[in-house]
PDB file of N, CA and C in Angstrom:
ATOM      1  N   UNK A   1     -43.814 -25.870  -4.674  1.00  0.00           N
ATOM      2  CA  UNK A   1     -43.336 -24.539  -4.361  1.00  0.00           C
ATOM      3  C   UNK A   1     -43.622 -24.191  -2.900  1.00  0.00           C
ATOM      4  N   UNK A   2     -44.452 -24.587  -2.432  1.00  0.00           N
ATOM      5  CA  UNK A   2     -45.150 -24.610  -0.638  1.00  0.00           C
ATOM      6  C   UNK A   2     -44.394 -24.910  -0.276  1.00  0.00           C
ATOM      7  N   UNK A   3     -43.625 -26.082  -0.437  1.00  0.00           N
ATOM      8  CA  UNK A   3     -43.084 -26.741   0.362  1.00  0.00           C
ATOM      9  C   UNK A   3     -41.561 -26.145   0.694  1.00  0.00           C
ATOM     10  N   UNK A   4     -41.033 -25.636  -0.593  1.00  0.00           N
ATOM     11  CA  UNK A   4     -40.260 -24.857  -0.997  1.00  0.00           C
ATOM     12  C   UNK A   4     -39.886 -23.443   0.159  1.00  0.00           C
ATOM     13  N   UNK A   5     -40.771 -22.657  -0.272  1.00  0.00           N
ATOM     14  CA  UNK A   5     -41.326 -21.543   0.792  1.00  0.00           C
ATOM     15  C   UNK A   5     -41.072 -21.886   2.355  1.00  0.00           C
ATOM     16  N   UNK A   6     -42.128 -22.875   2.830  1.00  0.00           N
ATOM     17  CA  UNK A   6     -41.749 -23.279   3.959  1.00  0.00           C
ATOM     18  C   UNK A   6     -40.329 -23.767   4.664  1.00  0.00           C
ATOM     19  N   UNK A   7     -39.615 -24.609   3.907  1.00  0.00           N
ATOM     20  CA  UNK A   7     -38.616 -24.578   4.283  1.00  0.00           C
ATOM     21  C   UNK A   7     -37.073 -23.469   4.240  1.00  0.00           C
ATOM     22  N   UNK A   8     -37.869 -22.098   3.111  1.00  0.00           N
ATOM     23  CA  UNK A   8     -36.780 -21.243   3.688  1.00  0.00           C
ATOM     24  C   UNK A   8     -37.254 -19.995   4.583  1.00  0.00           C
ATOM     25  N   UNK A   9     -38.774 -20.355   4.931  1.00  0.00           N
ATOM     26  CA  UNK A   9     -39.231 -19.170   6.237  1.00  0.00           C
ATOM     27  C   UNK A   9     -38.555 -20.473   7.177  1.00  0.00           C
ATOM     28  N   UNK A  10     -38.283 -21.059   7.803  1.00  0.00           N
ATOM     29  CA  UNK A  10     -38.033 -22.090   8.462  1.00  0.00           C
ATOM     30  C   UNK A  10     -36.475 -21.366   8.692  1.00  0.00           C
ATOM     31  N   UNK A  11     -35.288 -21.874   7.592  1.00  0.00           N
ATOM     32  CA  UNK A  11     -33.878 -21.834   7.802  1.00  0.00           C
ATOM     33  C   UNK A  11     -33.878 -20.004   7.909  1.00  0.00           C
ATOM     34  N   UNK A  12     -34.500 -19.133   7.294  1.00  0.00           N
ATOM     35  CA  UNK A  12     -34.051 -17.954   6.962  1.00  0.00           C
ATOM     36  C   UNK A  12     -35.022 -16.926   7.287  1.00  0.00           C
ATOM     37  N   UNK A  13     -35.716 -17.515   8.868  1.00  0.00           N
ATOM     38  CA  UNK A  13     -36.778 -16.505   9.255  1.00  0.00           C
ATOM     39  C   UNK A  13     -36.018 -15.926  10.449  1.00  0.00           C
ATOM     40  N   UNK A  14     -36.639 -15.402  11.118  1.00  0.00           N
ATOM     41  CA  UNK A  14     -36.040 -14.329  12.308  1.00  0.00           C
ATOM     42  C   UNK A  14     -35.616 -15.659  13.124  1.00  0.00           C
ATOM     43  N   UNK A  15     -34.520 -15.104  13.761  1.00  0.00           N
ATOM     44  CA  UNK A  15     -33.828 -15.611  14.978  1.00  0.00           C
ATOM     45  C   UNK A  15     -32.857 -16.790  13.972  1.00  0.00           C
ATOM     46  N   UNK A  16     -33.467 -18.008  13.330  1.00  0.00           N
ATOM     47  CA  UNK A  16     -32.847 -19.017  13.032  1.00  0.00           C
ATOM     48  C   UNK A  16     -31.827 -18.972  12.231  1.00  0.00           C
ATOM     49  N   UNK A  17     -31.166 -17.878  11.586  1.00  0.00           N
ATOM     50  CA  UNK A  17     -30.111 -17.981  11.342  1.00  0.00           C
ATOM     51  C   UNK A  17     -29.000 -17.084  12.203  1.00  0.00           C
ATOM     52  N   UNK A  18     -29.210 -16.956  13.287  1.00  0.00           N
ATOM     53  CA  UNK A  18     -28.386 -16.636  14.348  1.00  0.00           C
ATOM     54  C   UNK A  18     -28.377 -17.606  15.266  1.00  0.00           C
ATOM     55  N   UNK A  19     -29.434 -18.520  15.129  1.00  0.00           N
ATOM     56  CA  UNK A  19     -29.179 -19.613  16.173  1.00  0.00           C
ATOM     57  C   UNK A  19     -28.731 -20.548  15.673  1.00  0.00           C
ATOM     58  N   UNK A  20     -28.100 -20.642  14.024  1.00  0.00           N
ATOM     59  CA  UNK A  20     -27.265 -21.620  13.272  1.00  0.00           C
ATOM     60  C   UNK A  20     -25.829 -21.012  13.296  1.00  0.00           C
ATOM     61  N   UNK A  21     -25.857 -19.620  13.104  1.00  0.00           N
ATOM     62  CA  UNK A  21     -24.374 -19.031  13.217  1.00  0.00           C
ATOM     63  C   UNK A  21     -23.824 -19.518  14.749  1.00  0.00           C
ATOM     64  N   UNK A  22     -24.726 -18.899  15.928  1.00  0.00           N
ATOM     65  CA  UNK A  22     -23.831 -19.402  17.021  1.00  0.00           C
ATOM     66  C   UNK A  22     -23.985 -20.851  17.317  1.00  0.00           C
ATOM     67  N   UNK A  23     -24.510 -21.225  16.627  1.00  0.00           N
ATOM     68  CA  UNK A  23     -23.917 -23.319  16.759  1.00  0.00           C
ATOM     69  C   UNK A  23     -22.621 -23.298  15.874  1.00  0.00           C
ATOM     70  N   UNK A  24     -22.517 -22.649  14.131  1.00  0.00           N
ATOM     71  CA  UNK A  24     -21.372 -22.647  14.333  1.00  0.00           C
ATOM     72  C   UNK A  24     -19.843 -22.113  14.676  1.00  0.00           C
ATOM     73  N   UNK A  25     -20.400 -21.151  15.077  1.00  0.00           N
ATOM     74  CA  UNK A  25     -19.150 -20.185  15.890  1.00  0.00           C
ATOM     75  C   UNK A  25     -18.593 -20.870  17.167  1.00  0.00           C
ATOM     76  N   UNK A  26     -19.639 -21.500  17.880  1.00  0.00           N
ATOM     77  CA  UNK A  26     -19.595 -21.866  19.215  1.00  0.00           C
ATOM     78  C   UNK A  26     -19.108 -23.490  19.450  1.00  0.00           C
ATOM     79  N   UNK A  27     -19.609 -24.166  17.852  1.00  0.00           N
ATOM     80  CA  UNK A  27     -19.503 -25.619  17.933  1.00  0.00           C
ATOM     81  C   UNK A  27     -20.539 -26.373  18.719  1.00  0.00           C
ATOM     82  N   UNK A  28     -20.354 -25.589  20.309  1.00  0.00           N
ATOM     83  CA  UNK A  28     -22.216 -26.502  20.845  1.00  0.00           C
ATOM     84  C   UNK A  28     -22.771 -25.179  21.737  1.00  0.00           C
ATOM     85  N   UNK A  29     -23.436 -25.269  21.930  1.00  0.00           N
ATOM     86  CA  UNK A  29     -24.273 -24.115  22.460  1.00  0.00           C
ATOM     87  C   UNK A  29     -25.468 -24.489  23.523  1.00  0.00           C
ATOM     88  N   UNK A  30     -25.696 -24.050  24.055  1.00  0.00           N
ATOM     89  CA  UNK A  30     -26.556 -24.370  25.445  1.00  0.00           C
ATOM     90  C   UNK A  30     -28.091 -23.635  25.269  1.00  0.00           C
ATOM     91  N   UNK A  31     -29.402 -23.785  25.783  1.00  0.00           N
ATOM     92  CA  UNK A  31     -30.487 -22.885  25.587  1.00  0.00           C
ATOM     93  C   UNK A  31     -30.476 -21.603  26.644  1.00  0.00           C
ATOM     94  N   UNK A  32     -29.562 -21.477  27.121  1.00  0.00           N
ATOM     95  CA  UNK A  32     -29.717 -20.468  28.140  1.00  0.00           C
ATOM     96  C   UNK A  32     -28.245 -19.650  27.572  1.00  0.00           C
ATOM     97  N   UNK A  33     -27.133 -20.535  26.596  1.00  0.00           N
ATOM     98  CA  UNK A  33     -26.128 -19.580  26.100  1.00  0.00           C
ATOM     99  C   UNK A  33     -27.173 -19.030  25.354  1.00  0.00           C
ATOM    100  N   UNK A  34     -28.039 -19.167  24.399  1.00  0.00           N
ATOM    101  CA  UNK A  34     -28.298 -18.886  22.736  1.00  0.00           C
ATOM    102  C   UNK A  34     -29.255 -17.908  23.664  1.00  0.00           C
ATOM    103  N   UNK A  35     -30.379 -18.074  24.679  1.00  0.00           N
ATOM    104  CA  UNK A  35     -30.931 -16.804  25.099  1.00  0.00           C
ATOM    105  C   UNK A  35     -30.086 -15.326  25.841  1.00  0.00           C
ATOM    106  N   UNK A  36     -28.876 -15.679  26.331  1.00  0.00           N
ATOM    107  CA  UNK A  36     -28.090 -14.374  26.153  1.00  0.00           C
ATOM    108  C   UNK A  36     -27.708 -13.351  25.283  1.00  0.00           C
ATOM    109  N   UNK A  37     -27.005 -14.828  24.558  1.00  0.00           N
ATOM    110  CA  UNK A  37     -26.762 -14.085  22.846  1.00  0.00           C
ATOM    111  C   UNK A  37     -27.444 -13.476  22.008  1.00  0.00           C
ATOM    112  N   UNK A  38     -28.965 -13.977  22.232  1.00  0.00           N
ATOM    113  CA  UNK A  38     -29.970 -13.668  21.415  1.00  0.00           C
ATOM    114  C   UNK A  38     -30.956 -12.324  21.539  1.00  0.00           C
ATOM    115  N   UNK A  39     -30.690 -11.158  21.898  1.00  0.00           N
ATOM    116  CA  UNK A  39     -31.118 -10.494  22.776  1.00  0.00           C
ATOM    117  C   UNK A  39     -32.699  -9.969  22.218  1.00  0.00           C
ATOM    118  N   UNK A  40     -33.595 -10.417  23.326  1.00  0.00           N
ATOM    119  CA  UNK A  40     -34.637 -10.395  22.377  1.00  0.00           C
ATOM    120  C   UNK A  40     -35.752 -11.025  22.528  1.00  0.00           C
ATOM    121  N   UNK A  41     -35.066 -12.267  22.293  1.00  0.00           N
ATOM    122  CA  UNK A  41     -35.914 -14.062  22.118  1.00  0.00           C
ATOM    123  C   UNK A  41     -36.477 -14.143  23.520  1.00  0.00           C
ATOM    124  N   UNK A  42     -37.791 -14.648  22.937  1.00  0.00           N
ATOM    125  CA  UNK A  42     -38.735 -15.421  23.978  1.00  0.00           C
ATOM    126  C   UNK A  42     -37.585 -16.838  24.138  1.00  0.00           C
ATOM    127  N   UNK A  43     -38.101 -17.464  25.459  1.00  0.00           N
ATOM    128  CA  UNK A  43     -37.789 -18.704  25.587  1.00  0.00           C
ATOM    129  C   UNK A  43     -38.424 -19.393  24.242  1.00  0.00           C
ATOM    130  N   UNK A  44     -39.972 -19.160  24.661  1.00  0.00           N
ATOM    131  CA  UNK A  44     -40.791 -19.814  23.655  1.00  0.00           C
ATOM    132  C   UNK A  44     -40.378 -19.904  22.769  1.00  0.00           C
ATOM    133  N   UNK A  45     -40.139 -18.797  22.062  1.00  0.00           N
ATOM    134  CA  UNK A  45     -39.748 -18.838  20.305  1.00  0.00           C
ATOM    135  C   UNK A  45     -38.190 -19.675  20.070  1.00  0.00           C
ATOM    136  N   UNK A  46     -37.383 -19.370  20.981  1.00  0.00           N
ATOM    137  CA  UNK A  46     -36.332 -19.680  20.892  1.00  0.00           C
ATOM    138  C   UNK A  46     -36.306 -21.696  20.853  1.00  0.00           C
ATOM    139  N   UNK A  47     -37.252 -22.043  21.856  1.00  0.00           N
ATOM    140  CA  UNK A  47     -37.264 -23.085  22.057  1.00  0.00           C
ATOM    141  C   UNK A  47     -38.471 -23.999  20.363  1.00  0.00           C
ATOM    142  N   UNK A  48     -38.899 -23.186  19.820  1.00  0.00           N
ATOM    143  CA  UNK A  48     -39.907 -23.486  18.395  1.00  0.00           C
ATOM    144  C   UNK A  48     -39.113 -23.638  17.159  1.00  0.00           C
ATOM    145  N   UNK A  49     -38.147 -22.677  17.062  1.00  0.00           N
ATOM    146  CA  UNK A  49     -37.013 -22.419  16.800  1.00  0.00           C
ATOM    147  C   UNK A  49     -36.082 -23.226  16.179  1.00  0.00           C
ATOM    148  N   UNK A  50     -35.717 -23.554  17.916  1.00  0.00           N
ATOM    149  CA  UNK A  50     -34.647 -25.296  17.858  1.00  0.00           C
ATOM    150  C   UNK A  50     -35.347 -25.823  17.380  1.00  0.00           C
ATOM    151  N   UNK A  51     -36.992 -26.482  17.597  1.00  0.00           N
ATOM    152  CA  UNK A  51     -37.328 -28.027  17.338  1.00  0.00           C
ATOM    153  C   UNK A  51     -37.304 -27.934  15.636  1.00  0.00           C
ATOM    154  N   UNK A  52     -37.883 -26.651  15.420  1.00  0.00           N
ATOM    155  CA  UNK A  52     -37.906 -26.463  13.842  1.00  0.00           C
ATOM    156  C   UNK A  52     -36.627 -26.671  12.764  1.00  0.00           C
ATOM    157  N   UNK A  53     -35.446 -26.467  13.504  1.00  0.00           N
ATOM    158  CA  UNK A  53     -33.995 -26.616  13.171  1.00  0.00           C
ATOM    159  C   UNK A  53     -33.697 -28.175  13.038  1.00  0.00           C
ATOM    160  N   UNK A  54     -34.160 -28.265  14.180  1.00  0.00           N
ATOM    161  CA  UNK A  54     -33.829 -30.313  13.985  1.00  0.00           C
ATOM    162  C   UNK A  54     -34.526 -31.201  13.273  1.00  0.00           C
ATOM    163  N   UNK A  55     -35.695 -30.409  13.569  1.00  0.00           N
ATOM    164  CA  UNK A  55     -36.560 -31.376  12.183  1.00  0.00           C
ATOM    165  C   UNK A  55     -36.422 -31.329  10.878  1.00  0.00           C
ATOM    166  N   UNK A  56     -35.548 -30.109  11.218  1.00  0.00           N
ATOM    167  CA  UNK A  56     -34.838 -29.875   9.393  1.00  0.00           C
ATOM    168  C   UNK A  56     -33.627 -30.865   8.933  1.00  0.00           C
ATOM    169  N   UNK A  57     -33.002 -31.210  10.424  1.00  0.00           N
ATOM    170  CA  UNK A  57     -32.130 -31.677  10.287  1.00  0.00           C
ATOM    171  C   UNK A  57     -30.275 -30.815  10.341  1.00  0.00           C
ATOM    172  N   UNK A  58     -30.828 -29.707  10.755  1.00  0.00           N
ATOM    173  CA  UNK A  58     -29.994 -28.890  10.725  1.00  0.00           C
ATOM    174  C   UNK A  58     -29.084 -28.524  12.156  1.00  0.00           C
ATOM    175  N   UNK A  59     -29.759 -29.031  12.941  1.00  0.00           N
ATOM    176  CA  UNK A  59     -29.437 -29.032  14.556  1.00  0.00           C
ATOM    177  C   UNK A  59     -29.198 -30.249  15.012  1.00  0.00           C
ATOM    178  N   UNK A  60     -28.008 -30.932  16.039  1.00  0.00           N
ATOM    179  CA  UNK A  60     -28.358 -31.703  16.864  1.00  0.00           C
ATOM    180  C   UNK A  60     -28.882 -31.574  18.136  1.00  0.00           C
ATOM    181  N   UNK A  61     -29.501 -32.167  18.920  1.00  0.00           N
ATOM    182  CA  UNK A  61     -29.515 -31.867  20.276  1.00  0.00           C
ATOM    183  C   UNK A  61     -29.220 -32.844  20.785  1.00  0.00           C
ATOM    184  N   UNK A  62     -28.337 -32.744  21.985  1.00  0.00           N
ATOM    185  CA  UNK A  62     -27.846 -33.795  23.084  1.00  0.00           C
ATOM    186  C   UNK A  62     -28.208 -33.315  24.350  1.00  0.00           C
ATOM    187  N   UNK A  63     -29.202 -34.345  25.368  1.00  0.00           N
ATOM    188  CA  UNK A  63     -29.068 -34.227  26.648  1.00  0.00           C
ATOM    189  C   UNK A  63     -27.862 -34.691  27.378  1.00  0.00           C
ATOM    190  N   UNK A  64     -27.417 -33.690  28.631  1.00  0.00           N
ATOM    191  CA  UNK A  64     -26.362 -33.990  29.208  1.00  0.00           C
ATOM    192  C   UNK A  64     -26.909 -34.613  30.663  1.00  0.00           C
ATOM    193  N   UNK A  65     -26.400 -35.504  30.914  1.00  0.00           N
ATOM    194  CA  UNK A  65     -26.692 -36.219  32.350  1.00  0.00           C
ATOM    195  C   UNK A  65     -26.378 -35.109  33.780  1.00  0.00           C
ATOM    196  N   UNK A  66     -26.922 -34.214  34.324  1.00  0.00           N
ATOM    197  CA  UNK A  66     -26.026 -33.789  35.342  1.00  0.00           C
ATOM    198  C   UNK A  66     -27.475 -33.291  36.131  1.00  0.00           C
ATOM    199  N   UNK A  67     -27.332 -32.580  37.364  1.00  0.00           N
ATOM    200  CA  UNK A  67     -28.333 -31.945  38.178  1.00  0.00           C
ATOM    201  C   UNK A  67     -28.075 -30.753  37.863  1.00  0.00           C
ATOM    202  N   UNK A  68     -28.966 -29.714  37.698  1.00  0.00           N
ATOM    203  CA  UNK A  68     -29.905 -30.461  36.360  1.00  0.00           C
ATOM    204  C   UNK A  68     -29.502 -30.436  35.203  1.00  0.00           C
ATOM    205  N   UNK A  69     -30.427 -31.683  34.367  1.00  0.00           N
ATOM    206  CA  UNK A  69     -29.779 -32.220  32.892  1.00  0.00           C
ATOM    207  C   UNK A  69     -29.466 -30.737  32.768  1.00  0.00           C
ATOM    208  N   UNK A  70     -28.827 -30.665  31.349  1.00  0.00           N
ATOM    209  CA  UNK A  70     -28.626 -29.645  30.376  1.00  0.00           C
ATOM    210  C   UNK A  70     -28.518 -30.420  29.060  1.00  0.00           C
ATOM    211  N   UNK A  71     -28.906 -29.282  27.852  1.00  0.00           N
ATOM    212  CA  UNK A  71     -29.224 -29.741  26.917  1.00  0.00           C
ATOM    213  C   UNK A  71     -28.397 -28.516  25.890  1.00  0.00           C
ATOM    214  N   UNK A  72     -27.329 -29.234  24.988  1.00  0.00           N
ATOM    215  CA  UNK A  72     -26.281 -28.354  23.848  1.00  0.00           C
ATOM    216  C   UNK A  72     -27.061 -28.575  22.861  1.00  0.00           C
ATOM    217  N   UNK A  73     -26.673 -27.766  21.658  1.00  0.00           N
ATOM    218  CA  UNK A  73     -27.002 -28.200  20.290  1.00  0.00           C
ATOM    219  C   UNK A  73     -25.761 -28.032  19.338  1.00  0.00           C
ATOM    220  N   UNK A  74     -25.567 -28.912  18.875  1.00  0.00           N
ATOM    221  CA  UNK A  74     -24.977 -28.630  17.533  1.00  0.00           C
ATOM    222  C   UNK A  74     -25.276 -28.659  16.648  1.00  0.00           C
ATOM    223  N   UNK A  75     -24.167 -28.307  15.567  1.00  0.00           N
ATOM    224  CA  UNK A  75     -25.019 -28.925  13.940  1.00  0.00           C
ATOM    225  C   UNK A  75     -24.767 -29.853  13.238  1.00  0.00           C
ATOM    226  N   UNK A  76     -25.730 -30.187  12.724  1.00  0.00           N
ATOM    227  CA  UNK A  76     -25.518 -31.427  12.113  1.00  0.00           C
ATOM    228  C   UNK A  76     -24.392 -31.701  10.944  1.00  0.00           C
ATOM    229  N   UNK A  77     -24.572 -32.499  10.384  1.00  0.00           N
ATOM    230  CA  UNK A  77     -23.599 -32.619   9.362  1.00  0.00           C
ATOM    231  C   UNK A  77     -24.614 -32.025   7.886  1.00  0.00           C
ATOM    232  N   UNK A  78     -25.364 -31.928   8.207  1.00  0.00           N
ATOM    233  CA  UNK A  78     -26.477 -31.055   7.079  1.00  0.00           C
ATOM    234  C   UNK A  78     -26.407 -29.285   7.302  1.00  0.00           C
ATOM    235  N   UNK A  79     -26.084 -29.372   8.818  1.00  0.00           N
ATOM    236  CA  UNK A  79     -26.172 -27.788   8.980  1.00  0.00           C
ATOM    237  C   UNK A  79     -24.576 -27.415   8.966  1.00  0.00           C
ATOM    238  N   UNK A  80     -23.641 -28.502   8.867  1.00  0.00           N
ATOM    239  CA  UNK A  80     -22.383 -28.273   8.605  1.00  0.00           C
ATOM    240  C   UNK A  80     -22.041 -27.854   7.331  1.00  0.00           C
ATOM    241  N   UNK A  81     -22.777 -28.352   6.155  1.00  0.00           N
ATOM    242  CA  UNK A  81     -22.774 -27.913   4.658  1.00  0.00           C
ATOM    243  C   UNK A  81     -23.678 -26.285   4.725  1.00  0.00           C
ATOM    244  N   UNK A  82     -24.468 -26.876   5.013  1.00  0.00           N
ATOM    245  CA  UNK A  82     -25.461 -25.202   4.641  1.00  0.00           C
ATOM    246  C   UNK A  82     -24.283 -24.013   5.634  1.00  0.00           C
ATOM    247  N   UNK A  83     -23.528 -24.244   6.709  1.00  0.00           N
ATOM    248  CA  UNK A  83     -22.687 -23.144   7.027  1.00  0.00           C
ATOM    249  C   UNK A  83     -21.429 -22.752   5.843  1.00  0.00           C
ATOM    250  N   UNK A  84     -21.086 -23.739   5.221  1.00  0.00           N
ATOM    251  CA  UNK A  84     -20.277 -24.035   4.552  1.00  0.00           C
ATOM    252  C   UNK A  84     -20.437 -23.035   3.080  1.00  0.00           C
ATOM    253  N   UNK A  85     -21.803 -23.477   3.053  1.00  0.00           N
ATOM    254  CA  UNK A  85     -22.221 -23.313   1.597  1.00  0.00           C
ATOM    255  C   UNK A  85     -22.417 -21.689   1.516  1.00  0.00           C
ATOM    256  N   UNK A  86     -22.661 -21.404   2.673  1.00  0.00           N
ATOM    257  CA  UNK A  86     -23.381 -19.712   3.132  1.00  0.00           C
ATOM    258  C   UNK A  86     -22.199 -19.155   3.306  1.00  0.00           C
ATOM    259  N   UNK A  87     -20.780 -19.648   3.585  1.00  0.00           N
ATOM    260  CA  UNK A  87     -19.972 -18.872   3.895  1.00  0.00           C
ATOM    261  C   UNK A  87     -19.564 -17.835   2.312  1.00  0.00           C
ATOM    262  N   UNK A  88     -19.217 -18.366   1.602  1.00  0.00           N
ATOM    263  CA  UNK A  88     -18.680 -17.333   0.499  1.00  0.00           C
ATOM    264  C   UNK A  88     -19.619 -16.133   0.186  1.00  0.00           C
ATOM    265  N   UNK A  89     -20.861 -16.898   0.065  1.00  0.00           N
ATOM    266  CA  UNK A  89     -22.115 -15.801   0.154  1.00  0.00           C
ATOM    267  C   UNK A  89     -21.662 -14.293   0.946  1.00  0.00           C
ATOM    268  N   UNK A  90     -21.624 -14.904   2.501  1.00  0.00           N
ATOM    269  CA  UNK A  90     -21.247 -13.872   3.343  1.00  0.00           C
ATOM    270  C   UNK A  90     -20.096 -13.098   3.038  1.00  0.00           C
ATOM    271  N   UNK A  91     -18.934 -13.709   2.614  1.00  0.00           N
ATOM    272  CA  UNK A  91     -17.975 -13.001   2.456  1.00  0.00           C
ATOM    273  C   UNK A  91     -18.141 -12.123   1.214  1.00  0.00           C
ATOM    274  N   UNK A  92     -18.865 -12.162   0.096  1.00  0.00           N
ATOM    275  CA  UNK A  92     -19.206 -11.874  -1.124  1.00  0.00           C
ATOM    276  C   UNK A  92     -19.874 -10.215  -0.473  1.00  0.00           C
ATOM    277  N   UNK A  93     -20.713 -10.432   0.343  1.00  0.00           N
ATOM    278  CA  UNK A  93     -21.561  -9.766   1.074  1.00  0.00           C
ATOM    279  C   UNK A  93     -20.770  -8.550   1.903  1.00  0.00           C
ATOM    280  N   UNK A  94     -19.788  -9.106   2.614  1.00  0.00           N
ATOM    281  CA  UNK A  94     -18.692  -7.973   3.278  1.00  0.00           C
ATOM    282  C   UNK A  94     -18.021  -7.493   2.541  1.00  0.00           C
ATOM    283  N   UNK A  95     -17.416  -8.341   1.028  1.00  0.00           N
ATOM    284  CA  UNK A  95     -16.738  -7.280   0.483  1.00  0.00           C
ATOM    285  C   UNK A  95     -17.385  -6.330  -0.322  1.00  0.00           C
ATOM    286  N   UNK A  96     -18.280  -7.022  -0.699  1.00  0.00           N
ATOM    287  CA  UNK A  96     -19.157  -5.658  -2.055  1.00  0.00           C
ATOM    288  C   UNK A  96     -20.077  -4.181  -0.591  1.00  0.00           C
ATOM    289  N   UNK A  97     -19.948  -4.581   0.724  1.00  0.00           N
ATOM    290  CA  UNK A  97     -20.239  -3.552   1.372  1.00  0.00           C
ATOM    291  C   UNK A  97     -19.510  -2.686   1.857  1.00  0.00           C
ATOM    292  N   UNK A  98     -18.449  -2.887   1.665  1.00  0.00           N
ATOM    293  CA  UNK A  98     -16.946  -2.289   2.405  1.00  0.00           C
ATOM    294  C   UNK A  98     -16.993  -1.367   0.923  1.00  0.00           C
ATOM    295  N   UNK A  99     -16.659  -1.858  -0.156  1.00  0.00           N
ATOM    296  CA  UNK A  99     -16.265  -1.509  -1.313  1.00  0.00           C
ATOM    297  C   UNK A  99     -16.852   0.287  -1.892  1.00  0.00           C
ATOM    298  N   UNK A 100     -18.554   0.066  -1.196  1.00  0.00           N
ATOM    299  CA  UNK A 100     -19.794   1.080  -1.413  1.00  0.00           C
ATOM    300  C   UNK A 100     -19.011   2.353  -1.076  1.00  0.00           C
TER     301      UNK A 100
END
């Protein structure tokens, strides 16, 4: 059950499911896009965040070769289902609030 717990303060704690929506709204996303968007976020947290996302498996990250590097994220093909899976949810969610 710990383990349980942990992994949905992880996907479904502050910030990280806005930093899974704009991976998939955006497709790839940058650490300096997601701190605009994010209005709010420490670097820090933002950057604890990501690593916590990928170790889930839910994020990719790619370094880009350039001066200086830059670094996108996308999602994985794990965080491609969990968007997937969350979508009807959401929509379930807009209509029973519209409806009130």
């Amino acid at each position: 059950m710990k383990v349980n717990l942990d992994i949905m303060r992880k996907v479904f704690g502050k910030w990280s499911m806005e930093i899974l929506l704009s991976a998939y709204s955006m497709g790839s996303v940058g650490f300096a896009d997601l701190r605009r968007l994010l209005d709010g976020i420490s670097s820090r947290v933002l950057s604890k965040k990501l690593k916590d996302l990928e170790e889930l498996g839910l994020l990719k990250r790619e370094i880009i070769e350039s001066r200086p590097p830059k670094v996108r994220y996308t999602l994985s093909e794990k965080g491609e289902v969990l968007a997937k899976l969350g979508e009807p949810v959401i929509l379930y969610l807009r209509q029973s609030m519209v409806q009130k």
